[in-house]
Protein backbone atom coordinates (compact mmCIF):
# COMPACT_ATOMS: atom_id res chain seq x y z
CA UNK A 1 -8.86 14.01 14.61
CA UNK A 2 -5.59 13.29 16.34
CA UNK A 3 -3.87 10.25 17.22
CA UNK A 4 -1.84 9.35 20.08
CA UNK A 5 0.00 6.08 19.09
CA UNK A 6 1.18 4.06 22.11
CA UNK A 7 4.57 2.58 22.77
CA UNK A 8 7.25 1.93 20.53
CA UNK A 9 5.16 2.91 17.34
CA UNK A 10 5.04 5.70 15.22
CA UNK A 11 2.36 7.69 13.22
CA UNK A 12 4.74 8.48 9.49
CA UNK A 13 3.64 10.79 6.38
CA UNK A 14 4.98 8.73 3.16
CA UNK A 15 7.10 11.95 1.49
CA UNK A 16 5.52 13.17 -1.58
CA UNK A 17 6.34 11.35 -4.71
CA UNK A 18 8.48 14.09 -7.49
CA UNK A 19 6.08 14.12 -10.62
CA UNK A 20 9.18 16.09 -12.39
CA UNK A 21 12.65 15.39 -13.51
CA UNK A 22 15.69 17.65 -12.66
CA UNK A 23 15.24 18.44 -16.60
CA UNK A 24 11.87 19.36 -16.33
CA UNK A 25 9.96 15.83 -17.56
CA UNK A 26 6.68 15.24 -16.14
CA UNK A 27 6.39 11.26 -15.35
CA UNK A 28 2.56 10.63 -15.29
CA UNK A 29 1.44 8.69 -11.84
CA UNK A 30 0.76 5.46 -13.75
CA UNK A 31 4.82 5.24 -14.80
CA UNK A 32 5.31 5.00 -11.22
CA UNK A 33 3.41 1.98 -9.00
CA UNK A 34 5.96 2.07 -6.22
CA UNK A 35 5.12 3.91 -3.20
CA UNK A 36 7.96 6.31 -1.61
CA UNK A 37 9.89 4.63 1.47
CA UNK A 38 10.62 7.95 2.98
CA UNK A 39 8.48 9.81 5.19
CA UNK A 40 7.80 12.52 7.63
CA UNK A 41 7.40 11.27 11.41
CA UNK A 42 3.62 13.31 12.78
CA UNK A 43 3.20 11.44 16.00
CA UNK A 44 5.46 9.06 18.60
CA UNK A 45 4.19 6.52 21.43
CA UNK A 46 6.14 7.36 24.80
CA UNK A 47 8.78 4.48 24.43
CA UNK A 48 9.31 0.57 23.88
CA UNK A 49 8.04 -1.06 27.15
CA UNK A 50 11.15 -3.19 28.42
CA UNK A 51 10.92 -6.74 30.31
CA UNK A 52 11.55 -5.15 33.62
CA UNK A 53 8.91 -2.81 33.17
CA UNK A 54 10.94 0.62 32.18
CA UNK A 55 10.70 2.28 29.44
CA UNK A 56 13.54 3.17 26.83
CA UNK A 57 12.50 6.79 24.93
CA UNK A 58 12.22 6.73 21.62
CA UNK A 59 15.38 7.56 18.85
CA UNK A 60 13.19 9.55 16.53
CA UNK A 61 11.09 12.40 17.24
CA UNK A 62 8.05 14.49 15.33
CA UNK A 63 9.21 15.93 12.20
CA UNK A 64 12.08 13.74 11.74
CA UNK A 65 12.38 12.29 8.16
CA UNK A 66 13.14 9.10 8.09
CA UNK A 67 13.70 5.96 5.83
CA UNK A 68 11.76 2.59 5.95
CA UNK A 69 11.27 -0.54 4.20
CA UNK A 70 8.72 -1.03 1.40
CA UNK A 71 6.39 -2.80 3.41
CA UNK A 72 6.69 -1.72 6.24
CA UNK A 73 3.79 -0.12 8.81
CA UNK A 74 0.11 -0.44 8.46
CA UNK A 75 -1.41 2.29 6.23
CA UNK A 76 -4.69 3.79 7.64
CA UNK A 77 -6.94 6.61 6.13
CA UNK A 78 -7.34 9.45 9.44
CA UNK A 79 -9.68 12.73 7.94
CA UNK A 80 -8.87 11.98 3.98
CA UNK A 81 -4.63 11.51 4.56
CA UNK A 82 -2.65 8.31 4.20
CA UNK A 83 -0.74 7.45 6.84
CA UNK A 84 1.30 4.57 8.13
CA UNK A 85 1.57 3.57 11.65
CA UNK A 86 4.60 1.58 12.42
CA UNK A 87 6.95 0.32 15.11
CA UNK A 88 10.30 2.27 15.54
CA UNK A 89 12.17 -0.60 14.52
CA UNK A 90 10.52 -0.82 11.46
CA UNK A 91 12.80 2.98 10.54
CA UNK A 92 16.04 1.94 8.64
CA UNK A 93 17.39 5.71 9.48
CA UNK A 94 17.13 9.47 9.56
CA UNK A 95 17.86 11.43 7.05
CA UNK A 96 19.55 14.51 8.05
């Protein structure tokens, strides 16, 4: 299944969580209970819609990986993978 998100909003892949330290320590998945804030960008809407009816393209583009708050987006389950939709203002940055 594939989604087109409209707009201004964005379809984001949280970024894997690192189950091992640079030492080699394996942290079991209960130790951590705090979801990554980075993410991979899989889809963009065609712009934000302005007042006078244009529309401004979008600052981030498929593939970019960018950083966003904690609670930001709405997570949704698409063919067994968690994804969050969210609005481009909800992206703090891109990572480069």
């Amino acid at each position: 299944m594939k989604i087109r998100p409209l707009h201004d909003r964005l379809i984001v892949r949280r970024k894997e969580e690192e189950r091992t330290t640079a030492s080699g320590i394996v942290i079991p998945e209960s130790a951590s209970a705090e979801k990554p804030d980075q993410g991979v960008i899989e889809a963009v809407g065609n712009g934000k819609l302005l007042e006078d009816g244009n529309v401004r393209k979008l600052d981030v583009k498929i593939g970019d990986k960018v950083l966003f708050g904690k609670y930001a987006g709405q997570a949704v389950t698409v063919d067994g993978d968690e994804l969050l939709v969210m609005k481009e203002e909800d992206v703090m940055g891109i990572i480069e």
